[in-house]
N, C-alpha and C. Protein backbone atom coordinates (compact mmCIF):
# COMPACT_ATOMS: atom_id res chain seq x y z
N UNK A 1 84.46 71.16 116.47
CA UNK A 1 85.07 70.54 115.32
C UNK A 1 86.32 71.34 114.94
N UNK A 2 87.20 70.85 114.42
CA UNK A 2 88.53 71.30 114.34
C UNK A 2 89.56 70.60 113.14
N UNK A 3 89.50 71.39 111.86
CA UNK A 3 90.44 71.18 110.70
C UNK A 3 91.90 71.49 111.24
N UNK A 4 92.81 69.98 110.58
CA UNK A 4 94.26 70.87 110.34
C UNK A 4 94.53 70.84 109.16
N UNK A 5 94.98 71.66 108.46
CA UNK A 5 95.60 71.95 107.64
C UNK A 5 96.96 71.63 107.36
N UNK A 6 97.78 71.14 105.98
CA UNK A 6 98.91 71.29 106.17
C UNK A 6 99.57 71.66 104.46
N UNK A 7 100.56 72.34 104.13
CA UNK A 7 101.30 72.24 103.18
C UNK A 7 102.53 71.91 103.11
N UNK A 8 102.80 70.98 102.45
CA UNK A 8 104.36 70.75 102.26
C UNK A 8 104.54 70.92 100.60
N UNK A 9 106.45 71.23 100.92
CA UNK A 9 106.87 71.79 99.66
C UNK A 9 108.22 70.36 99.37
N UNK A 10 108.09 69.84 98.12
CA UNK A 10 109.00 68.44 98.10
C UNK A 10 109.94 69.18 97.04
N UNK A 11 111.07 68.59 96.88
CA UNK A 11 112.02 68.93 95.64
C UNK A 11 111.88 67.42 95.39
N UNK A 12 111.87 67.25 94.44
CA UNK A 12 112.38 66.05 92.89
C UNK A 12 113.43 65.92 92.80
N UNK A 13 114.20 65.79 92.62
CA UNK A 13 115.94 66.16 92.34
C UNK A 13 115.59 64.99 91.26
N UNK A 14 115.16 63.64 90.74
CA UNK A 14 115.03 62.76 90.19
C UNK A 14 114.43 63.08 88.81
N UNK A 15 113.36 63.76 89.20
CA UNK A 15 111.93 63.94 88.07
C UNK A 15 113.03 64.87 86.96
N UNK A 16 112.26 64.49 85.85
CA UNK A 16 112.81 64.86 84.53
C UNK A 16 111.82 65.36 83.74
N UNK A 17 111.20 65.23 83.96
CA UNK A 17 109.83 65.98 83.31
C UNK A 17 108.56 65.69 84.13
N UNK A 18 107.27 66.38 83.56
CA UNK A 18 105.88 66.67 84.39
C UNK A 18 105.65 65.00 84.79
N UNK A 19 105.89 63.77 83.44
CA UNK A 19 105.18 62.93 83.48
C UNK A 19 106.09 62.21 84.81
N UNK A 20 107.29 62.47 85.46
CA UNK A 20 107.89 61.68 86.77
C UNK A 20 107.54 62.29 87.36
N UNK A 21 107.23 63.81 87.63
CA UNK A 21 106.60 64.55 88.71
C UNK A 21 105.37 63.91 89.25
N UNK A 22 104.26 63.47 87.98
CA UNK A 22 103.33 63.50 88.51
C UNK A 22 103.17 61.79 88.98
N UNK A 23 103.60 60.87 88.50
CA UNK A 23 103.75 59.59 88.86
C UNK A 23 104.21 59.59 90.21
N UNK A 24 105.27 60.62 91.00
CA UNK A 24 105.43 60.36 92.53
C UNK A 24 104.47 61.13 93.06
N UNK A 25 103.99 61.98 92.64
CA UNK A 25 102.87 62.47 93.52
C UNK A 25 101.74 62.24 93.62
N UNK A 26 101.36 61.14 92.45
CA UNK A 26 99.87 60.31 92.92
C UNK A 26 100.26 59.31 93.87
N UNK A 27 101.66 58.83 93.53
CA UNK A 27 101.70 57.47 94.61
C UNK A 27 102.06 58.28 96.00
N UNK A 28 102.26 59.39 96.22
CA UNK A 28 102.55 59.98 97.60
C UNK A 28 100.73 60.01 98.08
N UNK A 29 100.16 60.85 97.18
CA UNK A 29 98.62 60.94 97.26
C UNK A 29 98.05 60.45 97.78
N UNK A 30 98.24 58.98 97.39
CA UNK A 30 96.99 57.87 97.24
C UNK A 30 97.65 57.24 98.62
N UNK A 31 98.94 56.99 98.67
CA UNK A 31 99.34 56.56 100.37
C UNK A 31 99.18 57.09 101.52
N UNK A 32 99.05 58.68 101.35
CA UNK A 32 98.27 59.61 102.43
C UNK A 32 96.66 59.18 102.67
N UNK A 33 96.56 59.20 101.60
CA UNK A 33 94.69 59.09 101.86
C UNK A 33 94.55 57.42 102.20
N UNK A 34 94.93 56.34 101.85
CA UNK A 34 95.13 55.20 102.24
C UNK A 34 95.64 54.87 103.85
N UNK A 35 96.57 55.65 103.84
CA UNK A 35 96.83 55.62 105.38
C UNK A 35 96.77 55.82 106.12
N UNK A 36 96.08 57.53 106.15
CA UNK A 36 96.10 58.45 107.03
C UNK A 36 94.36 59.27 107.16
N UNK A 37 93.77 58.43 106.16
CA UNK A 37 92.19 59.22 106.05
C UNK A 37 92.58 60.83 105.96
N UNK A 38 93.52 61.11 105.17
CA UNK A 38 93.36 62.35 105.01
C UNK A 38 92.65 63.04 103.61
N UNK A 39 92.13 64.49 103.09
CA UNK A 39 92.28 64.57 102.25
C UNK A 39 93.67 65.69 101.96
N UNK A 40 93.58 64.99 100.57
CA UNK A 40 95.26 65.39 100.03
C UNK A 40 95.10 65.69 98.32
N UNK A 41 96.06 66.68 98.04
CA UNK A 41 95.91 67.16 96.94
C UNK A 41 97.38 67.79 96.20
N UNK A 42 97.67 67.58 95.05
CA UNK A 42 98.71 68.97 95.23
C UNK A 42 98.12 70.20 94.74
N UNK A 43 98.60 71.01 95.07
CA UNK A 43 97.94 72.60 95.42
C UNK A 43 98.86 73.62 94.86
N UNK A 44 100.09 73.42 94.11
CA UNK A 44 100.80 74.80 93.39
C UNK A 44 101.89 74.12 92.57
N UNK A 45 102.20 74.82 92.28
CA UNK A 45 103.70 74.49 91.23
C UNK A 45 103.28 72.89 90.45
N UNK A 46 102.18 72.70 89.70
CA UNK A 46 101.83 71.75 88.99
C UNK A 46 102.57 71.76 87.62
N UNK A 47 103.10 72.96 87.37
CA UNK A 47 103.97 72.88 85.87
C UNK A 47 105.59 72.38 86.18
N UNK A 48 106.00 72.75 87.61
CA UNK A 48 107.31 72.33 87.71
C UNK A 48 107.79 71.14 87.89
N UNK A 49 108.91 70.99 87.29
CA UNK A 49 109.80 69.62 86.88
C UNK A 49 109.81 68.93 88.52
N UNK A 50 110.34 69.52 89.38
CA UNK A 50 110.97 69.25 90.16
C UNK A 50 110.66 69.90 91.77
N UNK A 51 109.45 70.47 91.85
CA UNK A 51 108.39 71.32 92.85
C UNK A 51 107.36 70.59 93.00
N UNK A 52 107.23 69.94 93.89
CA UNK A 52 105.56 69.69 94.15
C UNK A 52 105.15 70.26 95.59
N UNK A 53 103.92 70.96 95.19
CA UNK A 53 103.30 71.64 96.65
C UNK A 53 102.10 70.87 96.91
N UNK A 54 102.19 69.88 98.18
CA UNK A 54 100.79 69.11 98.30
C UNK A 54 100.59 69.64 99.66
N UNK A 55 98.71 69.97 99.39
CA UNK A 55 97.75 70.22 100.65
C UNK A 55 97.35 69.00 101.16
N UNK A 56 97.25 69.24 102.74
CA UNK A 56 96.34 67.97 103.39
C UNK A 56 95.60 68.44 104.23
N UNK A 57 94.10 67.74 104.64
CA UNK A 57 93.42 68.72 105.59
C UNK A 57 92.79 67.21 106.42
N UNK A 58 92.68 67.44 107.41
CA UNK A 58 91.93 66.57 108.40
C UNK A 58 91.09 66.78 109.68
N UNK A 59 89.50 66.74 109.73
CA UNK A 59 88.93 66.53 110.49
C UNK A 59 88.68 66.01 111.62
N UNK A 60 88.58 66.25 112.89
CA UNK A 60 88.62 65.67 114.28
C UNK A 60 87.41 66.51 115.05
N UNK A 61 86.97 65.94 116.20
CA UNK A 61 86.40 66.97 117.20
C UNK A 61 87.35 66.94 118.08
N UNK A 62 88.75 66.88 117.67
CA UNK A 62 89.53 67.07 119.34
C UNK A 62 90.97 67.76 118.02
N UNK A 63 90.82 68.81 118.76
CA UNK A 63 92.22 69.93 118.19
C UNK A 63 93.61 68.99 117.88
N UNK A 64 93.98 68.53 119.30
CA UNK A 64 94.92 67.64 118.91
C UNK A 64 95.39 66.27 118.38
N UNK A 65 93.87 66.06 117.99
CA UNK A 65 94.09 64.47 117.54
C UNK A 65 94.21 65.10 115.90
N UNK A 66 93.27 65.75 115.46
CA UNK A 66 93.54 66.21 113.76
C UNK A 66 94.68 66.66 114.04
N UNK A 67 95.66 67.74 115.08
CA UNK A 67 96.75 68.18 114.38
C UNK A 67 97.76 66.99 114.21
N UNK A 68 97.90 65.97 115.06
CA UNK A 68 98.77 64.41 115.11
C UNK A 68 98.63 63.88 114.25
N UNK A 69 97.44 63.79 113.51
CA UNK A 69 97.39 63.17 111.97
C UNK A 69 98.28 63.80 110.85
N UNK A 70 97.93 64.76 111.09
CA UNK A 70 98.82 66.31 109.85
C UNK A 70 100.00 65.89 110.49
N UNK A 71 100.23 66.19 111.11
CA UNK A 71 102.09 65.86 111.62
C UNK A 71 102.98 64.60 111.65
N UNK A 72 101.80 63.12 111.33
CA UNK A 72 102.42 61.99 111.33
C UNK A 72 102.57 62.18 109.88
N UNK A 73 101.28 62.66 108.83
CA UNK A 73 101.10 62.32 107.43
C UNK A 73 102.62 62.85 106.66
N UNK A 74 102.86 64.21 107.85
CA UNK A 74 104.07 64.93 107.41
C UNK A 74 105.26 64.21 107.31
N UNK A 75 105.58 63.86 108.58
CA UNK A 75 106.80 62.51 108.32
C UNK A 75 106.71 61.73 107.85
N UNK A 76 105.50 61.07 107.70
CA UNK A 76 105.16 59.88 106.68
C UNK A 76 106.22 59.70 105.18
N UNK A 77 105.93 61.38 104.41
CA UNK A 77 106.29 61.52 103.91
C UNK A 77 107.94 62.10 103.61
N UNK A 78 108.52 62.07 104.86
CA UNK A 78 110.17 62.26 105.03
C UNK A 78 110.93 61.06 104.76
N UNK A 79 109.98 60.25 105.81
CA UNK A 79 110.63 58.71 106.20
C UNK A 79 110.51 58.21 105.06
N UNK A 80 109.53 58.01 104.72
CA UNK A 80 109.10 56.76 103.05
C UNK A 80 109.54 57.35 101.71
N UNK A 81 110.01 58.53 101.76
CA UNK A 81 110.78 58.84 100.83
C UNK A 81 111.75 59.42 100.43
N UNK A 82 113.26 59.06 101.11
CA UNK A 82 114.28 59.60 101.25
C UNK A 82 114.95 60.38 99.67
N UNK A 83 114.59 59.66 98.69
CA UNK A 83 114.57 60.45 97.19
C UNK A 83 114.06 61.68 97.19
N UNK A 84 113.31 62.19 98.04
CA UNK A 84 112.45 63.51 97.77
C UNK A 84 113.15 64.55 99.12
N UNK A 85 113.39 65.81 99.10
CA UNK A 85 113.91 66.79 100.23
C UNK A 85 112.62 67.29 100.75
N UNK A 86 111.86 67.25 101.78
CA UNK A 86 111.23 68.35 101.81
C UNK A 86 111.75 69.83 102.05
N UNK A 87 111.08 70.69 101.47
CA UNK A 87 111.82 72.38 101.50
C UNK A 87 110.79 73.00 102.44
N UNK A 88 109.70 72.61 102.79
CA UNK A 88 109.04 73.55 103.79
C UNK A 88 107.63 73.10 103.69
N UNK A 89 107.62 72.91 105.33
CA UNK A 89 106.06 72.70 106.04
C UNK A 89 105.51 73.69 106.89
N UNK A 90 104.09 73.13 106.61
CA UNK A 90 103.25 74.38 107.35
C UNK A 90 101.82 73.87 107.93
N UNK A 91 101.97 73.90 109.10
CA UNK A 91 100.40 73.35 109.81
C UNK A 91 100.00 74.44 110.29
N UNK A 92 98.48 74.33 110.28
CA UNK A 92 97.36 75.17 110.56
C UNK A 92 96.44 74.55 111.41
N UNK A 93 95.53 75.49 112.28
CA UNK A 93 94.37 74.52 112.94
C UNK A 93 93.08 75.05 112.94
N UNK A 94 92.13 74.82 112.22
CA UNK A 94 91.53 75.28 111.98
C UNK A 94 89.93 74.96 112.94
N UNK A 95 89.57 76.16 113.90
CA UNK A 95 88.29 75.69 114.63
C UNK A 95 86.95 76.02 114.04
N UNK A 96 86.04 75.75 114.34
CA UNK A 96 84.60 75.81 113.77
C UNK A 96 83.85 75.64 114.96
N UNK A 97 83.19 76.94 114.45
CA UNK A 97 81.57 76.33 115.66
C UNK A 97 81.87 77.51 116.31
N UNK A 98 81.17 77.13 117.73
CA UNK A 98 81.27 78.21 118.85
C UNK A 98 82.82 77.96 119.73
């Protein structure tokens, strides 16, 4: 069995306060997990205007099929939302077992 992990870091340039921050990042949320069976969360900078840090993690028994999920979910989120920069990604792979 084999987790990937991923973090990405988005800039806002748009958001004006917490309450636009957080309105694009449930609808980023809820389209990850809708589309991609991932789970997804944001994970740091929840007070900033214009920072959102969202985690995603996904389950496979084959290394490279979970890391292809993490890496489509990643562009997912480039392509579908040209309003947002991403500032920095990070995949992980996480094994279990023997």
């Amino acid at each position: 069995m084999f987790t990937a992990i991923g973090r990405v870091t988005l800039h806002l340039p748009e958001s004006g306060s917490l309450k636009d921050k957080r309105q694009v990042v449930r609808s980023i949320l809820a389209r990850l997990r809708n589309q991609f069976e991932v789970a997804a969360a944001e994970v740091d900078r929840q007070d900033s205007w214009q920072i959102a840090v969202l985690g995603l993690a996904y389950v496979s028994g084959e290394a490279s099929h979970a890391e292809e999920v993490i890496d489509h979910a990643m562009r997912y989120i480039e392509e579908s939302r040209p309003d947002l920069a991403v500032t920095d990604v990070q995949v992980d792979m996480l094994p279990f077992g023997d």
